[in-house]
PDB file of N, CA and C in Angstrom:
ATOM      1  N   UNK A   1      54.843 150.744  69.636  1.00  0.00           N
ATOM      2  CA  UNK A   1      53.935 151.195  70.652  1.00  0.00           C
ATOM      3  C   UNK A   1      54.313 152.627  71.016  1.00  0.00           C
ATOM      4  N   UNK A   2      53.075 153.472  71.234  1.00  0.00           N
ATOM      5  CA  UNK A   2      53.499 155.206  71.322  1.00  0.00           C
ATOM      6  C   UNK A   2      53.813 155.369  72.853  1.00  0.00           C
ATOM      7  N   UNK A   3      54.454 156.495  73.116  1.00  0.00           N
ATOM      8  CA  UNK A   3      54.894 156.100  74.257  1.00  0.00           C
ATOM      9  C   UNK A   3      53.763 156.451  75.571  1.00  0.00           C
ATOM     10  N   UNK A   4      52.736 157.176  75.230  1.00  0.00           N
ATOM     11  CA  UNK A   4      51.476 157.762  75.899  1.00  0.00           C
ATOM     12  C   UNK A   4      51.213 155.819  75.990  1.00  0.00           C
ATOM     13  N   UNK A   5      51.309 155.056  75.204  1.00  0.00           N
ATOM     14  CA  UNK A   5      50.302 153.700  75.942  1.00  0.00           C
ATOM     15  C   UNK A   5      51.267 152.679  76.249  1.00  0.00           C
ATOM     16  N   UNK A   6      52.220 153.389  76.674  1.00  0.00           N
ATOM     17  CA  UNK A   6      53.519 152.692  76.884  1.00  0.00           C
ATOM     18  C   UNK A   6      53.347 153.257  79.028  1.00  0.00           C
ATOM     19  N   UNK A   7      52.504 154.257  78.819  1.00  0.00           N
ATOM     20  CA  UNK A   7      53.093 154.991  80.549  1.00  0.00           C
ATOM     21  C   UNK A   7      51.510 154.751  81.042  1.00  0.00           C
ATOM     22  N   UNK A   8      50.393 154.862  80.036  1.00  0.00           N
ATOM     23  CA  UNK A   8      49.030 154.777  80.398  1.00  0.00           C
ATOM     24  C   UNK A   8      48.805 153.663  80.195  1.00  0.00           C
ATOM     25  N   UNK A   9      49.145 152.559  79.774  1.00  0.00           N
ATOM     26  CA  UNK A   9      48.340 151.034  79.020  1.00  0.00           C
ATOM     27  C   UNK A   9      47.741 151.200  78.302  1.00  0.00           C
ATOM     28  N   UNK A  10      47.297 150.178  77.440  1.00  0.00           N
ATOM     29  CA  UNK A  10      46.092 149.935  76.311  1.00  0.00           C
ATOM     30  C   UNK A  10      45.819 148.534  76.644  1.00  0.00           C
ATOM     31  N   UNK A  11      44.488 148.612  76.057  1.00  0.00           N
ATOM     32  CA  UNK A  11      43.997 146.953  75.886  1.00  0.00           C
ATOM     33  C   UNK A  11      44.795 146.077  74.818  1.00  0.00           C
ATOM     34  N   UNK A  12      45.629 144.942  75.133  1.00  0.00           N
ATOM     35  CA  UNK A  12      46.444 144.031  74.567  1.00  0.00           C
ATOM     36  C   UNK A  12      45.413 143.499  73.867  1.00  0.00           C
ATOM     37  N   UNK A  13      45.509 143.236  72.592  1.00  0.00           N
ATOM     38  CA  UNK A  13      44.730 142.294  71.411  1.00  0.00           C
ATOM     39  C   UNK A  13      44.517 140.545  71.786  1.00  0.00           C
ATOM     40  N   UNK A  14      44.352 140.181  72.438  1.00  0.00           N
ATOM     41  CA  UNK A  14      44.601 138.828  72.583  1.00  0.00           C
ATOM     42  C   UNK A  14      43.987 137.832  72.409  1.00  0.00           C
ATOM     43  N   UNK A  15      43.721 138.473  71.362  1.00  0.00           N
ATOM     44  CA  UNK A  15      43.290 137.112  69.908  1.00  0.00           C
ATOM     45  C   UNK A  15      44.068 137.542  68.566  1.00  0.00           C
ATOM     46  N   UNK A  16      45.090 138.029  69.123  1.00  0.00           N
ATOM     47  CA  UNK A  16      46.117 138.304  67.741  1.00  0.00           C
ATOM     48  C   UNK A  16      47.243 137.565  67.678  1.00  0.00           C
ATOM     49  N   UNK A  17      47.389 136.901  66.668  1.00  0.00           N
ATOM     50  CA  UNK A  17      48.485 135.960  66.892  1.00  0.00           C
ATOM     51  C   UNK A  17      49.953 136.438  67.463  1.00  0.00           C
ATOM     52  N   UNK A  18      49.687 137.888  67.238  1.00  0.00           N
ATOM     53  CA  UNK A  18      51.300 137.706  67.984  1.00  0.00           C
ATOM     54  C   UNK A  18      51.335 137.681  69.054  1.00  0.00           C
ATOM     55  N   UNK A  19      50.102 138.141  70.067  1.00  0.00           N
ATOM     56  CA  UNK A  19      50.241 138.043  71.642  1.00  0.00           C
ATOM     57  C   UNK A  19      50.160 136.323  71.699  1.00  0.00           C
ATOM     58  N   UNK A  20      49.735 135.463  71.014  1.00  0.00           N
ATOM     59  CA  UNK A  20      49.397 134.119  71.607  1.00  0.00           C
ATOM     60  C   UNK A  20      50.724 133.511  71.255  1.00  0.00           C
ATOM     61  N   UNK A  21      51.634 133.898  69.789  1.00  0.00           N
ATOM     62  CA  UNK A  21      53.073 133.374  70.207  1.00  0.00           C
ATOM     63  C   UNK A  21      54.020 133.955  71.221  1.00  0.00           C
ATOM     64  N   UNK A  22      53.674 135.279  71.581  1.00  0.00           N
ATOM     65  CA  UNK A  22      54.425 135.774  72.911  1.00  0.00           C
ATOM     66  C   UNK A  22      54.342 134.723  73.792  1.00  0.00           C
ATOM     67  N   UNK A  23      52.663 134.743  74.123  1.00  0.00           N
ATOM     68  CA  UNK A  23      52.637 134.013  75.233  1.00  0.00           C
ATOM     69  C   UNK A  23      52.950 132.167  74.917  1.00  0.00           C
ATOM     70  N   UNK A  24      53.096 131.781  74.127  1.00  0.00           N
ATOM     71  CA  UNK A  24      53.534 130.231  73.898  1.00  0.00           C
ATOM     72  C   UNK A  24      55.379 130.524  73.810  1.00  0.00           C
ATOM     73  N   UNK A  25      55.793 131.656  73.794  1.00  0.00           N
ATOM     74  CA  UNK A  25      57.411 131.290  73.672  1.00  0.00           C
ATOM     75  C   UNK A  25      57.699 132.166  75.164  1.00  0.00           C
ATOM     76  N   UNK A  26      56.974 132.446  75.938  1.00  0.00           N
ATOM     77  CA  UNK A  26      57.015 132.916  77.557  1.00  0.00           C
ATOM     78  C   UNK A  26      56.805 131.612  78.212  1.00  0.00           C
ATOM     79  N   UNK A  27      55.902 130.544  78.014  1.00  0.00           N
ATOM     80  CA  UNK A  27      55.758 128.967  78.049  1.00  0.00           C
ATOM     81  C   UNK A  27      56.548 128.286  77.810  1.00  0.00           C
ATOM     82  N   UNK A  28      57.202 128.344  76.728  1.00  0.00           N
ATOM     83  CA  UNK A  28      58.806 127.761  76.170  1.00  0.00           C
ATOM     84  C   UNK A  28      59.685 126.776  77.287  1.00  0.00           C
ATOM     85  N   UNK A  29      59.737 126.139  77.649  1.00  0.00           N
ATOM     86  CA  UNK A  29      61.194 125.417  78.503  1.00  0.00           C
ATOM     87  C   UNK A  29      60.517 125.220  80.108  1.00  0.00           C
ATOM     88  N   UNK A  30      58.799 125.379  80.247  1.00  0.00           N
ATOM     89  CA  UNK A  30      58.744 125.865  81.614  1.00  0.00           C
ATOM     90  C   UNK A  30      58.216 123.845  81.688  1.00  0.00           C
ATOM     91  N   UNK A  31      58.639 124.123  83.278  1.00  0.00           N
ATOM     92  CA  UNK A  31      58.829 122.329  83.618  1.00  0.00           C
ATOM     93  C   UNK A  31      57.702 122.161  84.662  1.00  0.00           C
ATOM     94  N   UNK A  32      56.811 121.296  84.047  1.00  0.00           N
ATOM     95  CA  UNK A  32      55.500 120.637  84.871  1.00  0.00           C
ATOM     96  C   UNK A  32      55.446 119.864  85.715  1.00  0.00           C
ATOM     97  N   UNK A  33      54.749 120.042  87.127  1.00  0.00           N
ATOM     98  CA  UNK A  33      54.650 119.203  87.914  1.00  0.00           C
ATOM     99  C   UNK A  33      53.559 118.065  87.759  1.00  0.00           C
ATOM    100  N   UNK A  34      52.397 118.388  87.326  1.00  0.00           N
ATOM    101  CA  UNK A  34      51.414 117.765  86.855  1.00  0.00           C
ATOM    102  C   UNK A  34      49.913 118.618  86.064  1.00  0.00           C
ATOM    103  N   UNK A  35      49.278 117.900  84.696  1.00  0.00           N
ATOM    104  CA  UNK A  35      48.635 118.744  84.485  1.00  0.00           C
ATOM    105  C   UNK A  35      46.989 118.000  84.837  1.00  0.00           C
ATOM    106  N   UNK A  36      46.042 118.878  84.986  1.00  0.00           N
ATOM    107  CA  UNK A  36      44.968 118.287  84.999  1.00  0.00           C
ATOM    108  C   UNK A  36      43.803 119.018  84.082  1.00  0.00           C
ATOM    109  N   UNK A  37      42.812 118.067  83.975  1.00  0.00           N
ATOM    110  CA  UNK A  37      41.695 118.718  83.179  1.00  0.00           C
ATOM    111  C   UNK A  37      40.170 118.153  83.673  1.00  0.00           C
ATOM    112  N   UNK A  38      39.377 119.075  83.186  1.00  0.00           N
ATOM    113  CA  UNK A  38      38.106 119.130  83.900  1.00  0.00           C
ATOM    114  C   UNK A  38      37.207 118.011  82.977  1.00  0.00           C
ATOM    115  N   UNK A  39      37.098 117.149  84.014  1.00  0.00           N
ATOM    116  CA  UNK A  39      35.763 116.082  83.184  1.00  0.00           C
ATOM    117  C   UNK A  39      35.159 115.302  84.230  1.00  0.00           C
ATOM    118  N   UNK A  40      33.601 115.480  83.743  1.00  0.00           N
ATOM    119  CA  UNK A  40      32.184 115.647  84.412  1.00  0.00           C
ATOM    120  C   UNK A  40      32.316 116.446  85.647  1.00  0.00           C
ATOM    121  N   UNK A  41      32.646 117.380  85.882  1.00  0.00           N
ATOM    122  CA  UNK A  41      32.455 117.886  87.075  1.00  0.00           C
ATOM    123  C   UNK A  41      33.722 117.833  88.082  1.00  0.00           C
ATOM    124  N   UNK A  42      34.865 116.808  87.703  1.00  0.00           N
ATOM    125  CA  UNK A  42      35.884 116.185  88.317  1.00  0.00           C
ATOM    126  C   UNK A  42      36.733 116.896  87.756  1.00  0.00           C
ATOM    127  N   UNK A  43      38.010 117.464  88.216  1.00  0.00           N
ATOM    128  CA  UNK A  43      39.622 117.629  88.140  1.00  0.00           C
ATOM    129  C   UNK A  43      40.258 116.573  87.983  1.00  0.00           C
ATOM    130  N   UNK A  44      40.700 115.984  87.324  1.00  0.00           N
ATOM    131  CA  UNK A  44      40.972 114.750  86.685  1.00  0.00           C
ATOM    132  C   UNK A  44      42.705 114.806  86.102  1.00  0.00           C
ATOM    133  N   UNK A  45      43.766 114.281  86.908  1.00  0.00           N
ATOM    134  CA  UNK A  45      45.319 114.398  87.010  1.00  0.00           C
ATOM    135  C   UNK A  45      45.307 113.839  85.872  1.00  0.00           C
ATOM    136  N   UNK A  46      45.111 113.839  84.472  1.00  0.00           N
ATOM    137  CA  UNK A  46      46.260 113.545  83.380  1.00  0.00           C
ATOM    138  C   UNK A  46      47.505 113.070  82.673  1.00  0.00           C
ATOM    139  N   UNK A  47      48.211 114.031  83.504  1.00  0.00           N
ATOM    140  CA  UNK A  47      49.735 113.583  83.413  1.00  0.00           C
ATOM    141  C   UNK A  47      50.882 113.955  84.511  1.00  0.00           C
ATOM    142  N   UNK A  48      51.607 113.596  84.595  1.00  0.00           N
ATOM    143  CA  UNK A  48      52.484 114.200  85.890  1.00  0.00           C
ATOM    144  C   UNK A  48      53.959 114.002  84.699  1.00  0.00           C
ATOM    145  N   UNK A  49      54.735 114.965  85.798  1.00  0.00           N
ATOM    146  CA  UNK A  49      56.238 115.528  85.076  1.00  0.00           C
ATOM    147  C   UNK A  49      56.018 116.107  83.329  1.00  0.00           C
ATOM    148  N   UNK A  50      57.270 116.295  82.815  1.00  0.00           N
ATOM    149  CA  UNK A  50      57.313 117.038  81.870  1.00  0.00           C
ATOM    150  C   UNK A  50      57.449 118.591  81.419  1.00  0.00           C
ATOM    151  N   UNK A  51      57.126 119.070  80.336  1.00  0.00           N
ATOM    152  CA  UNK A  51      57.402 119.985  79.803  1.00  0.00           C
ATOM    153  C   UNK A  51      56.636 120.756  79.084  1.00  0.00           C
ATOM    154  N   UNK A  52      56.466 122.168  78.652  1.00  0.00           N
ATOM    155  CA  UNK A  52      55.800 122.533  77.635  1.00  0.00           C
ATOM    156  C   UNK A  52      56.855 123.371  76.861  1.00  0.00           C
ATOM    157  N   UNK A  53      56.059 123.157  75.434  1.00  0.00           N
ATOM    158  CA  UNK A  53      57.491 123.089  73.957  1.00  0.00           C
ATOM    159  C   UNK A  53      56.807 124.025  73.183  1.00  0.00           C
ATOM    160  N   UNK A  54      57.361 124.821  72.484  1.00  0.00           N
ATOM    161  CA  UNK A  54      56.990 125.504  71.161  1.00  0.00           C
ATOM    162  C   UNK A  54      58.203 125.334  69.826  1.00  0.00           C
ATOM    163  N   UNK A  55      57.361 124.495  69.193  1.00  0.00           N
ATOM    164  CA  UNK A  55      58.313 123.906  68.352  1.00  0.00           C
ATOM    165  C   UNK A  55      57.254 124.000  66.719  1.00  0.00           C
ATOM    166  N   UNK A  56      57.977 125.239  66.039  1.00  0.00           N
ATOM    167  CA  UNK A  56      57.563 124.883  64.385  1.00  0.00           C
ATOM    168  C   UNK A  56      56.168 125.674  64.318  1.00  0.00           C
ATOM    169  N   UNK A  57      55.947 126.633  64.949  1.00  0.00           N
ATOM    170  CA  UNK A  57      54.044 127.031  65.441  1.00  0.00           C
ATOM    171  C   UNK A  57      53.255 125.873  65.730  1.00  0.00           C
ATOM    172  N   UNK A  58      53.700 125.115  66.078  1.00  0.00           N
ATOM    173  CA  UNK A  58      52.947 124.226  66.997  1.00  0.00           C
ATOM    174  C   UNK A  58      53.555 123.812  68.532  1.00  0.00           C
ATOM    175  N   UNK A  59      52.436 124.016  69.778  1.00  0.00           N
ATOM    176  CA  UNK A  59      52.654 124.129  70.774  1.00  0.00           C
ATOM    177  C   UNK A  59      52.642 122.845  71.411  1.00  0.00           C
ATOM    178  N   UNK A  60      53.512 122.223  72.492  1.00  0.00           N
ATOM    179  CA  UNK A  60      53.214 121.308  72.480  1.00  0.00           C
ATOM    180  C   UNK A  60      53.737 120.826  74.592  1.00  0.00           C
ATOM    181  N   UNK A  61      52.331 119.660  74.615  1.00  0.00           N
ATOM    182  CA  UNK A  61      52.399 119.517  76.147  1.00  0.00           C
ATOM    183  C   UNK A  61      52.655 118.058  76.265  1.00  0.00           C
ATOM    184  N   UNK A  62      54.108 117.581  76.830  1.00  0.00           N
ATOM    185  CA  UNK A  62      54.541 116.604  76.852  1.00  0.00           C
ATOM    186  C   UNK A  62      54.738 116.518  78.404  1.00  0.00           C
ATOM    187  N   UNK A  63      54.012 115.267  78.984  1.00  0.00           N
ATOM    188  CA  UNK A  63      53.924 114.772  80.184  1.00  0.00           C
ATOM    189  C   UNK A  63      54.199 113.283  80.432  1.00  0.00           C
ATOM    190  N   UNK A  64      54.850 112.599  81.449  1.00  0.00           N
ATOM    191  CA  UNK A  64      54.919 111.367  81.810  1.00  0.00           C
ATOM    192  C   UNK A  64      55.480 110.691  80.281  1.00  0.00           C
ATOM    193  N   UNK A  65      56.477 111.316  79.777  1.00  0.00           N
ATOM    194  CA  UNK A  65      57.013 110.946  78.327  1.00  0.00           C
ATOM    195  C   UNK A  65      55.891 110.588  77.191  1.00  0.00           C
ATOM    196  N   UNK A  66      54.644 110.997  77.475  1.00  0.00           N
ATOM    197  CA  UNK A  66      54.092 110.858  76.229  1.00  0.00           C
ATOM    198  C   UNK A  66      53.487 112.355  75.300  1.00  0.00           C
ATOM    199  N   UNK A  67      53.313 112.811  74.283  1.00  0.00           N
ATOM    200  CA  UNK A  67      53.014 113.492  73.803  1.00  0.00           C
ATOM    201  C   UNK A  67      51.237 114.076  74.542  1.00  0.00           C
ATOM    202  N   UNK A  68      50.977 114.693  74.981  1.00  0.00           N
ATOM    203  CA  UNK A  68      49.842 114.786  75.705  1.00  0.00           C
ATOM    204  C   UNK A  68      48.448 115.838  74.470  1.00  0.00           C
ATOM    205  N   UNK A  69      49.557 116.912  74.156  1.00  0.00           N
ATOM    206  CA  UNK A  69      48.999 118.287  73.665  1.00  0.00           C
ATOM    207  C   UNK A  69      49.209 118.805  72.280  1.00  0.00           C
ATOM    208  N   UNK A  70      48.872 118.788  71.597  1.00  0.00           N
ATOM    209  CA  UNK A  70      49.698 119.792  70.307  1.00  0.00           C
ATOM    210  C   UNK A  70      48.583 120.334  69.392  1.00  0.00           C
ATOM    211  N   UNK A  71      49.213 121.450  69.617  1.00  0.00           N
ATOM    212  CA  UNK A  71      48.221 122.865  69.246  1.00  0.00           C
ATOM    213  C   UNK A  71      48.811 123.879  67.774  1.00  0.00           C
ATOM    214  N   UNK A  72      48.079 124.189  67.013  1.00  0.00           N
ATOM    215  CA  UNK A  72      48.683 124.885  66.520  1.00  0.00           C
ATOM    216  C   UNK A  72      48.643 126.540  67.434  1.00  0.00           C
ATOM    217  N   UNK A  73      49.643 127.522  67.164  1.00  0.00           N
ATOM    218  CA  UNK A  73      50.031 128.786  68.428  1.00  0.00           C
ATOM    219  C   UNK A  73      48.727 130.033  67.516  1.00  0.00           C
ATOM    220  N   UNK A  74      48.062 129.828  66.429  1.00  0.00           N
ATOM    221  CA  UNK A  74      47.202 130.982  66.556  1.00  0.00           C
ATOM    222  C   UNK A  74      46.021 130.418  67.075  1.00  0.00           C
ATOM    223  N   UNK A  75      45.701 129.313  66.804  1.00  0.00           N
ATOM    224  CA  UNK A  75      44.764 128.508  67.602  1.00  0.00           C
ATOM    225  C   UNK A  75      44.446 128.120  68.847  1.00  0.00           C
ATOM    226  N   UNK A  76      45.275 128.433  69.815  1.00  0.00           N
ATOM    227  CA  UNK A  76      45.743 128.040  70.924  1.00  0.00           C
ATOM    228  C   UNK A  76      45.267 129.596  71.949  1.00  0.00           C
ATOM    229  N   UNK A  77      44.999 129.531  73.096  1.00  0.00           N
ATOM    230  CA  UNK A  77      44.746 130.443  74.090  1.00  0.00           C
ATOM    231  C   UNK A  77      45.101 129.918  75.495  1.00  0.00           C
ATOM    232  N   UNK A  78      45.841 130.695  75.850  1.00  0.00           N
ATOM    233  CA  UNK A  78      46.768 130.461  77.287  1.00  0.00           C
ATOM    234  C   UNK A  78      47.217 131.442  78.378  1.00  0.00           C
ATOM    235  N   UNK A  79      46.243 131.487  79.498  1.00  0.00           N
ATOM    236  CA  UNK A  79      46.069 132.129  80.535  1.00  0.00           C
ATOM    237  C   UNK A  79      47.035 131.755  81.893  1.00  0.00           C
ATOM    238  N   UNK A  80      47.556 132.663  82.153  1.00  0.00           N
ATOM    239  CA  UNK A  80      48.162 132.124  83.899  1.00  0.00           C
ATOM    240  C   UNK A  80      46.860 132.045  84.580  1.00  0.00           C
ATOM    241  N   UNK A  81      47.318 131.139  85.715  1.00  0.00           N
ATOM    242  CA  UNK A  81      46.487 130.787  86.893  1.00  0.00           C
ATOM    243  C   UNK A  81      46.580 132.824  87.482  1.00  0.00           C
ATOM    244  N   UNK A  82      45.905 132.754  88.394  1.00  0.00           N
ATOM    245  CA  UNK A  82      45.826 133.938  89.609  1.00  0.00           C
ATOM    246  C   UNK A  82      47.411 133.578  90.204  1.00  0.00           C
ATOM    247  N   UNK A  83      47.611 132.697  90.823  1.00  0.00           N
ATOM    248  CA  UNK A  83      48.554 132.379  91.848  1.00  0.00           C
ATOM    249  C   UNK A  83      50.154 132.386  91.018  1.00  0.00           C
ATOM    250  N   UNK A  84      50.039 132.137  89.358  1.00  0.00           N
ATOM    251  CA  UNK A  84      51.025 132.230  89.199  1.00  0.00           C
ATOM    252  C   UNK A  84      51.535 130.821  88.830  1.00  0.00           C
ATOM    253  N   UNK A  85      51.382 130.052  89.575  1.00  0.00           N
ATOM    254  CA  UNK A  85      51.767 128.717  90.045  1.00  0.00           C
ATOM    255  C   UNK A  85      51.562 127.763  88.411  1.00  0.00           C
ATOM    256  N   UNK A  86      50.853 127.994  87.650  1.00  0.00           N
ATOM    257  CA  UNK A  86      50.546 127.465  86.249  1.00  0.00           C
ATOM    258  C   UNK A  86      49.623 127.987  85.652  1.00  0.00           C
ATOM    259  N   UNK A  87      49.056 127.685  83.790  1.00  0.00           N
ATOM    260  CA  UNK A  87      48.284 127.936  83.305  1.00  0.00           C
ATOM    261  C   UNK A  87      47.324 127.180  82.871  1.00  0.00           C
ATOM    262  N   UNK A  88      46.403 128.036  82.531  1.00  0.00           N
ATOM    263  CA  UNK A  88      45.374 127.071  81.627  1.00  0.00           C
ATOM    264  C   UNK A  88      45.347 127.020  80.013  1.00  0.00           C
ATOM    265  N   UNK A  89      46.058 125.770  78.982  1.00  0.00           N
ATOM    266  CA  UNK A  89      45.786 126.245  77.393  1.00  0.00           C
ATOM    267  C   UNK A  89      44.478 125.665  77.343  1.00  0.00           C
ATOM    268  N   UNK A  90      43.939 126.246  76.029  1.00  0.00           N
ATOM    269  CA  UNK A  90      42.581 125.543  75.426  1.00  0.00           C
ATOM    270  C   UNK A  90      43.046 125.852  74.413  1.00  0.00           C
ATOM    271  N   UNK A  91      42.542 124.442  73.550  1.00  0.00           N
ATOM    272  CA  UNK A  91      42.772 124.830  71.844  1.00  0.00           C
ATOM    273  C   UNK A  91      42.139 123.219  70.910  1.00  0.00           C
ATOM    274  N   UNK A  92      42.432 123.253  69.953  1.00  0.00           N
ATOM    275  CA  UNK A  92      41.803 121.949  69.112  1.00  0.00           C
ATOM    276  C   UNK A  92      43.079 120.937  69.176  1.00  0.00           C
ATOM    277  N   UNK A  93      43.160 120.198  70.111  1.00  0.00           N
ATOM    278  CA  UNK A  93      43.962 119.140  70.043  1.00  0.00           C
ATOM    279  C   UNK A  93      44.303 118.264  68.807  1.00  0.00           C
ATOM    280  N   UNK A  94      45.746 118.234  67.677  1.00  0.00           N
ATOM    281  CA  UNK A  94      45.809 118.013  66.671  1.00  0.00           C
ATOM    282  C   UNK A  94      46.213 116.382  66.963  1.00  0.00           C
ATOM    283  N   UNK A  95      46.126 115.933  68.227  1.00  0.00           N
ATOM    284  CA  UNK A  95      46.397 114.400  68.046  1.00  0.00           C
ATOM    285  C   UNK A  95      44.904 113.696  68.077  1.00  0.00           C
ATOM    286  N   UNK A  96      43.933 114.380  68.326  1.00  0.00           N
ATOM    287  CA  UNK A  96      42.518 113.896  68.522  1.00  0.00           C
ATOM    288  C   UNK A  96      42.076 114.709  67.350  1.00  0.00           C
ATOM    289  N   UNK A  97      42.148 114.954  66.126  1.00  0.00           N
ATOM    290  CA  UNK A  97      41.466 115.080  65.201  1.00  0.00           C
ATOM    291  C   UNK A  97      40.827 116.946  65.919  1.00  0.00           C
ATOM    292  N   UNK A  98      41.648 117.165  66.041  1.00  0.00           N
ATOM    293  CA  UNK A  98      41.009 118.684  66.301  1.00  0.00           C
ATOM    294  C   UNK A  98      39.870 119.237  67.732  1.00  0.00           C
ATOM    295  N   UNK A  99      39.702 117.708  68.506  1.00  0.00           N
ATOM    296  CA  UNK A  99      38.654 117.927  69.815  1.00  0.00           C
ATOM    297  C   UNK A  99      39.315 118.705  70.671  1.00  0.00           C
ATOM    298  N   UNK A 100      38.220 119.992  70.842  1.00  0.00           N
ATOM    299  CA  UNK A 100      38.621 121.040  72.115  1.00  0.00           C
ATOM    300  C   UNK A 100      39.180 120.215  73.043  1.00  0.00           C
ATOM    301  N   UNK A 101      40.138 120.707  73.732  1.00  0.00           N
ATOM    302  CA  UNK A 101      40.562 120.491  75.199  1.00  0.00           C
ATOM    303  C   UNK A 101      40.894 121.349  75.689  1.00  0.00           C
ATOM    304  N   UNK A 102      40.803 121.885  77.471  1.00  0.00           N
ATOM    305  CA  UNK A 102      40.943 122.661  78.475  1.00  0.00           C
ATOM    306  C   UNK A 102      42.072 121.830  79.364  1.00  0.00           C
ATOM    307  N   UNK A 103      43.268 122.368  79.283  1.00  0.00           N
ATOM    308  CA  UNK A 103      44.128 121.544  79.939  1.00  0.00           C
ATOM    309  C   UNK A 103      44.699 122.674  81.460  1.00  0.00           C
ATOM    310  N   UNK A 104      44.970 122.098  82.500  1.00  0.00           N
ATOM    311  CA  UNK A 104      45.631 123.271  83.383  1.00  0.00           C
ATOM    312  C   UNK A 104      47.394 122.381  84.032  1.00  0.00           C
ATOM    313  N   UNK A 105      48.304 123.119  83.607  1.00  0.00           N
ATOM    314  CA  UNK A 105      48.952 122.572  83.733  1.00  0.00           C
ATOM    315  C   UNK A 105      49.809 123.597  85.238  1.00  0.00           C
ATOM    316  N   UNK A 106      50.164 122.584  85.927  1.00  0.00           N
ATOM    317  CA  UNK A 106      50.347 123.199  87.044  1.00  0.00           C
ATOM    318  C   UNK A 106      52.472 123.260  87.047  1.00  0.00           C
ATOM    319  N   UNK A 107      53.304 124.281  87.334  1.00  0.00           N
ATOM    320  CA  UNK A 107      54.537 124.158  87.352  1.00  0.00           C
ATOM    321  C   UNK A 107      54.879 123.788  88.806  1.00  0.00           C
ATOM    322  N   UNK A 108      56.195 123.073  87.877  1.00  0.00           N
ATOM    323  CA  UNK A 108      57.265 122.831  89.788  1.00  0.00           C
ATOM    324  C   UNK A 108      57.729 124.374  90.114  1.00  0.00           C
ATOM    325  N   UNK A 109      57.920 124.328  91.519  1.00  0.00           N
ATOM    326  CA  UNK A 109      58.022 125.707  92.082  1.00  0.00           C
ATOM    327  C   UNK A 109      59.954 125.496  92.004  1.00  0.00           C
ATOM    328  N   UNK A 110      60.007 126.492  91.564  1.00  0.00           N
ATOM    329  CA  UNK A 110      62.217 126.765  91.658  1.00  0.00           C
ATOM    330  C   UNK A 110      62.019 128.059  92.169  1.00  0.00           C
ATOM    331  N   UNK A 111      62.750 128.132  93.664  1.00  0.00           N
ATOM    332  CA  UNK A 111      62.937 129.696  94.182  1.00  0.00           C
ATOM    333  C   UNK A 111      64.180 130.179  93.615  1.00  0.00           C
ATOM    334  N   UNK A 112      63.712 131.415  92.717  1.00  0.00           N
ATOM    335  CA  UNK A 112      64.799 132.507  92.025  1.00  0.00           C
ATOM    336  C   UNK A 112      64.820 133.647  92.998  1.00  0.00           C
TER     337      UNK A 112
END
């Protein structure tokens, strides 16, 4: 990166796989309070406790000890909330035969 868009910014690519494994190994080790997802109109709790994993380029959302999520990481798109507090992935869920899912997974708060 030159150093003019290093002091000015540039627009980040983020549909390039390397920003989406940045952002899945910035995800890496972070510990869930509960995740939820949107169906019919409803916020709908999912799973509670757990983890999110990046393991092998595949991403993965393990809640209430069951395997919940697994994504492959160029396939995969993952936004923070506004607040910080958690994100939202979307991607082709590889335990359902590839069906989109919109998952928001919310973190436990640890004051650093």
């Amino acid at each position: 990166m030159s150093f003019l868009k290093k002091i000015f910014g540039g627009k980040e690519k983020t549909d390039s796989y390397a920003f989406r494994l940045a952002r899945a190994r910035e995800l890496h080790g972070q510990v869930i309070k509960y995740v939820t997802e949107q169906r019919d109109g409803n916020e709908d709790v999912v799973g509670r406790g757990g983890a999110l994993c990046l393991k092998d380029d595949k991403f993965i959302v393990d809640t209430s000890g069951d395997r919940l999520f697994v994504c492959d990481v160029g396939m995969m798109d993952a936004s923070y909330l506004m607040s910080g507090d958690g994100v939202v992935i979307k991607g082709p869920n590889l335990l359902e035969d590839g069906r989109e899912r919109t998952l928001t997974a919310h973190f436990v708060y640890y004051r650093k």
